[in-house]
N, C-alpha and C. Protein backbone atom coordinates (compact mmCIF):
# COMPACT_ATOMS: atom_id res chain seq x y z
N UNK A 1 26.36 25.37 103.92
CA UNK A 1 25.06 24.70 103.89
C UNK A 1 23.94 25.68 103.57
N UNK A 2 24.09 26.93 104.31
CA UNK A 2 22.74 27.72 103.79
C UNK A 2 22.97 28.28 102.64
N UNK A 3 24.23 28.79 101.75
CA UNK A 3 24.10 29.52 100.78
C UNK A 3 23.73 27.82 99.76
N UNK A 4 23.63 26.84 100.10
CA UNK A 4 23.26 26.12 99.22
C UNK A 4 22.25 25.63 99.42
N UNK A 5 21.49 25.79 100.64
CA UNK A 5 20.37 25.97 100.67
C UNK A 5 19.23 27.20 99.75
N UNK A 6 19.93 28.27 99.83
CA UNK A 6 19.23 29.32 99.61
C UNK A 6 18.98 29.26 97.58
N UNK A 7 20.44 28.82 97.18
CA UNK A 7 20.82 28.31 95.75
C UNK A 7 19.77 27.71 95.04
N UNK A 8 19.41 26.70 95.77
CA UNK A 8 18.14 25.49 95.86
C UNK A 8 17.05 26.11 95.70
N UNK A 9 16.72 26.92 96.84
CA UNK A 9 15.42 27.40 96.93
C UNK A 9 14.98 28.66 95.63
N UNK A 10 16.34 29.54 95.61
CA UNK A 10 16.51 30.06 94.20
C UNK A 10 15.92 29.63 92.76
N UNK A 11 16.28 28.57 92.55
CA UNK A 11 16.46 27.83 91.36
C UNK A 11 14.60 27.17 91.17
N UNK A 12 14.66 26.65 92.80
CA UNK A 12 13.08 26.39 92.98
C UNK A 12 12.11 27.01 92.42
N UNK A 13 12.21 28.18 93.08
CA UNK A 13 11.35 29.45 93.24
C UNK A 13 11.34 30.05 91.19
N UNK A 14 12.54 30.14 90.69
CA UNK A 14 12.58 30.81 89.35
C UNK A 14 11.82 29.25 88.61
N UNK A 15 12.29 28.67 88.54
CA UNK A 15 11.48 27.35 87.61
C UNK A 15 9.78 27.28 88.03
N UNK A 16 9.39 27.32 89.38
CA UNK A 16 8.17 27.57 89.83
C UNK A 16 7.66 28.93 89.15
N UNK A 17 8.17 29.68 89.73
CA UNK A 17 7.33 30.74 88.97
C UNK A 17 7.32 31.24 87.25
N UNK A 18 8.68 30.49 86.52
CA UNK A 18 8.29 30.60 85.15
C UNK A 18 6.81 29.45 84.90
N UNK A 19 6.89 28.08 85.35
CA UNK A 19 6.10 27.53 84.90
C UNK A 19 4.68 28.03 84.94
N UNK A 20 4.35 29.12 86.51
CA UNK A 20 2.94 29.61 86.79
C UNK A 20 2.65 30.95 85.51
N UNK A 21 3.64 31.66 85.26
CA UNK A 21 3.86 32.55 84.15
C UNK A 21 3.28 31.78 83.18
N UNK A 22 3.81 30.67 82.32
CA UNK A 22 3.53 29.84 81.45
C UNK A 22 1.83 29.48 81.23
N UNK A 23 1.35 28.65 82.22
CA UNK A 23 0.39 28.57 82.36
C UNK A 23 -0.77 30.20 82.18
N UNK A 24 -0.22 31.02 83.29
CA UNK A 24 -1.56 32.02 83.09
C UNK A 24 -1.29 32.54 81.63
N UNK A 25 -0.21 32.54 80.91
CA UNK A 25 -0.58 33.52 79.32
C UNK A 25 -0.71 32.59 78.27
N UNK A 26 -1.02 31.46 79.05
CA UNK A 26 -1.61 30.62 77.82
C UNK A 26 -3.48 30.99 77.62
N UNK A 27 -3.17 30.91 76.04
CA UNK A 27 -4.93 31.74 75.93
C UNK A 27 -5.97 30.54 75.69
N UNK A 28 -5.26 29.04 75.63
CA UNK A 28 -5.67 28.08 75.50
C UNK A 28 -5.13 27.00 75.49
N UNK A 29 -5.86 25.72 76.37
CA UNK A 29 -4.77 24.12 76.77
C UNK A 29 -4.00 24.39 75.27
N UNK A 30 -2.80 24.51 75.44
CA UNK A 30 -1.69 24.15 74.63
C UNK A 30 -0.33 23.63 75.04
N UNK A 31 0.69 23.56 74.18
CA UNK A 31 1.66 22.86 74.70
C UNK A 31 2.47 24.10 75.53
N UNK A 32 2.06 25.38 75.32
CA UNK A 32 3.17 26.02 76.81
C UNK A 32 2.03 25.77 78.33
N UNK A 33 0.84 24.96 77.94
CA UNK A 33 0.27 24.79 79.22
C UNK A 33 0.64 23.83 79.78
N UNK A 34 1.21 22.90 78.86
CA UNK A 34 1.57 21.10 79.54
C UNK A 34 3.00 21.63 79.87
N UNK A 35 3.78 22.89 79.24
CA UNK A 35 5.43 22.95 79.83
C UNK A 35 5.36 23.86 80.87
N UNK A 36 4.22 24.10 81.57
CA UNK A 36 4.06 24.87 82.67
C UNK A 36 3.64 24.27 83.85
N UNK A 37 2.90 23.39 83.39
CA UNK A 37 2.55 21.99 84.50
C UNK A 37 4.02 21.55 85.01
N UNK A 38 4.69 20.92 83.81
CA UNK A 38 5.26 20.00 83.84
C UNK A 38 6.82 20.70 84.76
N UNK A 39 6.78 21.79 84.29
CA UNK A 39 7.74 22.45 85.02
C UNK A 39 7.63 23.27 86.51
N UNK A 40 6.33 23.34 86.72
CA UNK A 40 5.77 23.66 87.88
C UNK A 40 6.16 21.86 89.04
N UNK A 41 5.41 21.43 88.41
CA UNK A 41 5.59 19.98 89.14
C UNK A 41 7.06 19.44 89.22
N UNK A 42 7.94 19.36 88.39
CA UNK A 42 9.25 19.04 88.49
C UNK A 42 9.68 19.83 89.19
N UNK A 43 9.47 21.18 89.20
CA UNK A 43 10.31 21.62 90.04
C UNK A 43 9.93 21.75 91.70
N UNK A 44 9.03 21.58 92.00
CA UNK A 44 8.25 21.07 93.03
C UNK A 44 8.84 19.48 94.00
N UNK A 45 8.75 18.88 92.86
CA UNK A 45 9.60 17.17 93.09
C UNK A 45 11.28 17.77 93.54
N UNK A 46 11.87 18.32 92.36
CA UNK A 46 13.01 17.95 92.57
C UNK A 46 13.57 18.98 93.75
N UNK A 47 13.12 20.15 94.27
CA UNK A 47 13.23 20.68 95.63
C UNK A 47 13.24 19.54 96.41
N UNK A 48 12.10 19.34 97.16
CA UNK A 48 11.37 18.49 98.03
C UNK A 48 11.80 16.91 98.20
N UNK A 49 12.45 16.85 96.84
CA UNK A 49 13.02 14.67 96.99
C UNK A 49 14.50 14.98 96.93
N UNK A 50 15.11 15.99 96.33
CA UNK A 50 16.43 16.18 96.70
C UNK A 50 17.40 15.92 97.36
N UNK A 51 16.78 16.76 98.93
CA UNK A 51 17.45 16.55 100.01
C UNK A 51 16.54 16.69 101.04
N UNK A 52 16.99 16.37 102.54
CA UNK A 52 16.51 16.37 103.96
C UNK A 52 15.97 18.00 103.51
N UNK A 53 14.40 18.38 103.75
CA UNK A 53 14.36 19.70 104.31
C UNK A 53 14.12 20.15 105.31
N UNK A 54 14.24 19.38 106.18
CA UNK A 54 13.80 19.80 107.74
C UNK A 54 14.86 19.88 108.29
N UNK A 55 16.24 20.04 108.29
CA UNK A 55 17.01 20.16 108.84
C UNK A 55 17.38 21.97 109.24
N UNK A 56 17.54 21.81 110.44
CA UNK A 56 17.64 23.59 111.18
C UNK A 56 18.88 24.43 110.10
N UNK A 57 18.11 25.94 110.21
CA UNK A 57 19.55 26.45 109.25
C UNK A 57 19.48 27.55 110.06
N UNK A 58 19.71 28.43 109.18
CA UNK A 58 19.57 30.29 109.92
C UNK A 58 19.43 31.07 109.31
N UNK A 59 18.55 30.39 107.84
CA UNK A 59 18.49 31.54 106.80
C UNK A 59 16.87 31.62 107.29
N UNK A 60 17.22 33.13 107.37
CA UNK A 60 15.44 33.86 108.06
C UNK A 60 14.48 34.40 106.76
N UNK A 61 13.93 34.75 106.81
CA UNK A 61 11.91 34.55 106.50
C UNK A 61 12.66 35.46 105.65
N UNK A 62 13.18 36.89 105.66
CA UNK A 62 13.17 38.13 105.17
C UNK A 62 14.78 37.58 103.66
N UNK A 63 15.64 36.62 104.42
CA UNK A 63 16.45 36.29 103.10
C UNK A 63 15.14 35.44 102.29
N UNK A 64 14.44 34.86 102.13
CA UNK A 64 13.30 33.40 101.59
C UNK A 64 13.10 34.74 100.74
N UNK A 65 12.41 35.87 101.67
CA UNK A 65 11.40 36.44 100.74
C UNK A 65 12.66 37.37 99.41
N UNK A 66 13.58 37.68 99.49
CA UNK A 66 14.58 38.61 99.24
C UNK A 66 14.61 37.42 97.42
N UNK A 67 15.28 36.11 97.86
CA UNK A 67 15.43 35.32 97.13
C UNK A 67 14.40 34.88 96.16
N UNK A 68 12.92 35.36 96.60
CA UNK A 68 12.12 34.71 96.03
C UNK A 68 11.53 35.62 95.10
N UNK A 69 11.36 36.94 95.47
CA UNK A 69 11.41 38.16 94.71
C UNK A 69 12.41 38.33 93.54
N UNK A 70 13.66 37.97 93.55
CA UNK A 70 15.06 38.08 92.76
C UNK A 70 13.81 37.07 91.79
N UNK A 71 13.89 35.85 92.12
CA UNK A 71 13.82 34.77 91.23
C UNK A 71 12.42 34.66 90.36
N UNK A 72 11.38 35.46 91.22
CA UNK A 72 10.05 36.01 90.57
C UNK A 72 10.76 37.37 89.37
N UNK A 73 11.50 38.25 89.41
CA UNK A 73 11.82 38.93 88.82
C UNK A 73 12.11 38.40 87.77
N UNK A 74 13.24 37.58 87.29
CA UNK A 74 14.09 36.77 86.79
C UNK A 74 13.65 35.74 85.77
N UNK A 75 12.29 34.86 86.27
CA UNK A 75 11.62 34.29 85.40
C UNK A 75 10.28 35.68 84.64
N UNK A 76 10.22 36.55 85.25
CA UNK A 76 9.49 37.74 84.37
C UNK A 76 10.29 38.33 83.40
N UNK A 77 11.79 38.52 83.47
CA UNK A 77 12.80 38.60 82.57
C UNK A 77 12.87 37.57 81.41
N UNK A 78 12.54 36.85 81.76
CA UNK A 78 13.10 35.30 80.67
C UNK A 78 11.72 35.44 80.37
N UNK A 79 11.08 35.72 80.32
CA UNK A 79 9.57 35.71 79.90
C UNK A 79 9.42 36.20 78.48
N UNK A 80 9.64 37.48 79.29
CA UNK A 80 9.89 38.76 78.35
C UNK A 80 10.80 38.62 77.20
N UNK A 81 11.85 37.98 77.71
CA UNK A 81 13.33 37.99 76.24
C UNK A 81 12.57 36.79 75.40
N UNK A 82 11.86 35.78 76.06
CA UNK A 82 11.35 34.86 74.92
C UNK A 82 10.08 35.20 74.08
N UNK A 83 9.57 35.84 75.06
CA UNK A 83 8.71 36.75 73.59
C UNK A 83 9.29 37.79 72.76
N UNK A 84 9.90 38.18 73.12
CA UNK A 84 10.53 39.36 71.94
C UNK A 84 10.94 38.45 71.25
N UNK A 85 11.93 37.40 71.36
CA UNK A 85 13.14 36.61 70.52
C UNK A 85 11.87 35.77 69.68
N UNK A 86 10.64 35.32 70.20
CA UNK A 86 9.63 34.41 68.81
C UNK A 86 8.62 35.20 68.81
N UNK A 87 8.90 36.53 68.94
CA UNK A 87 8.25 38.32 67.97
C UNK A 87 9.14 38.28 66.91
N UNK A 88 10.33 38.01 67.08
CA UNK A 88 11.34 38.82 65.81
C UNK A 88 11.43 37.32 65.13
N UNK A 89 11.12 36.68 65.00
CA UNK A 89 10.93 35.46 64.02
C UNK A 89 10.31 35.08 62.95
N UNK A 90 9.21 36.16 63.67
CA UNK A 90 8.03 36.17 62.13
C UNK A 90 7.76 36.76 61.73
């Protein structure tokens, strides 16, 4: 239950924070601003309507933050490879 908890919150946390990425390097309302919303908010929903989250676990504050760091890393990675990859395009 908790490593699929933690999975969840993983997946949360990297889709959340690409979409906030998205949004701040947009230099103007464009369409990576509406796929930063849109992915900020979905992934927001689909945490939260998923499943029960109030149910007791034993994954502590210091795994949340461990996981959330990985997954902040991770969408700064994918950031990065998608600008290089539509740099070398044109």
């Amino acid at each position: 239950m908790d490593y699929i908890y933690l999975l969840d919150y993983l997946l949360f946390t990297f889709f959340a924070s690409f979409g906030v990425i998205q949004i701040a390097s947009a230099k103007k309302y464009s369409g990576k601003t509406i796929f930063g919303v849109v992915l900020l908010i979905a992934s927001y929903v689909w945490f939260f309507a998923s499943r029960d989250r109030n149910v007791p676990t034993i994954v502590e504050g210091a795994q949340l933050f461990f996981v959330f760091s990985a997954s902040s890393v991770m969408s700064l990675i994918l950031t990065k490879i998608i600008l290089l990859a539509s740099r070398n395009k044109k």
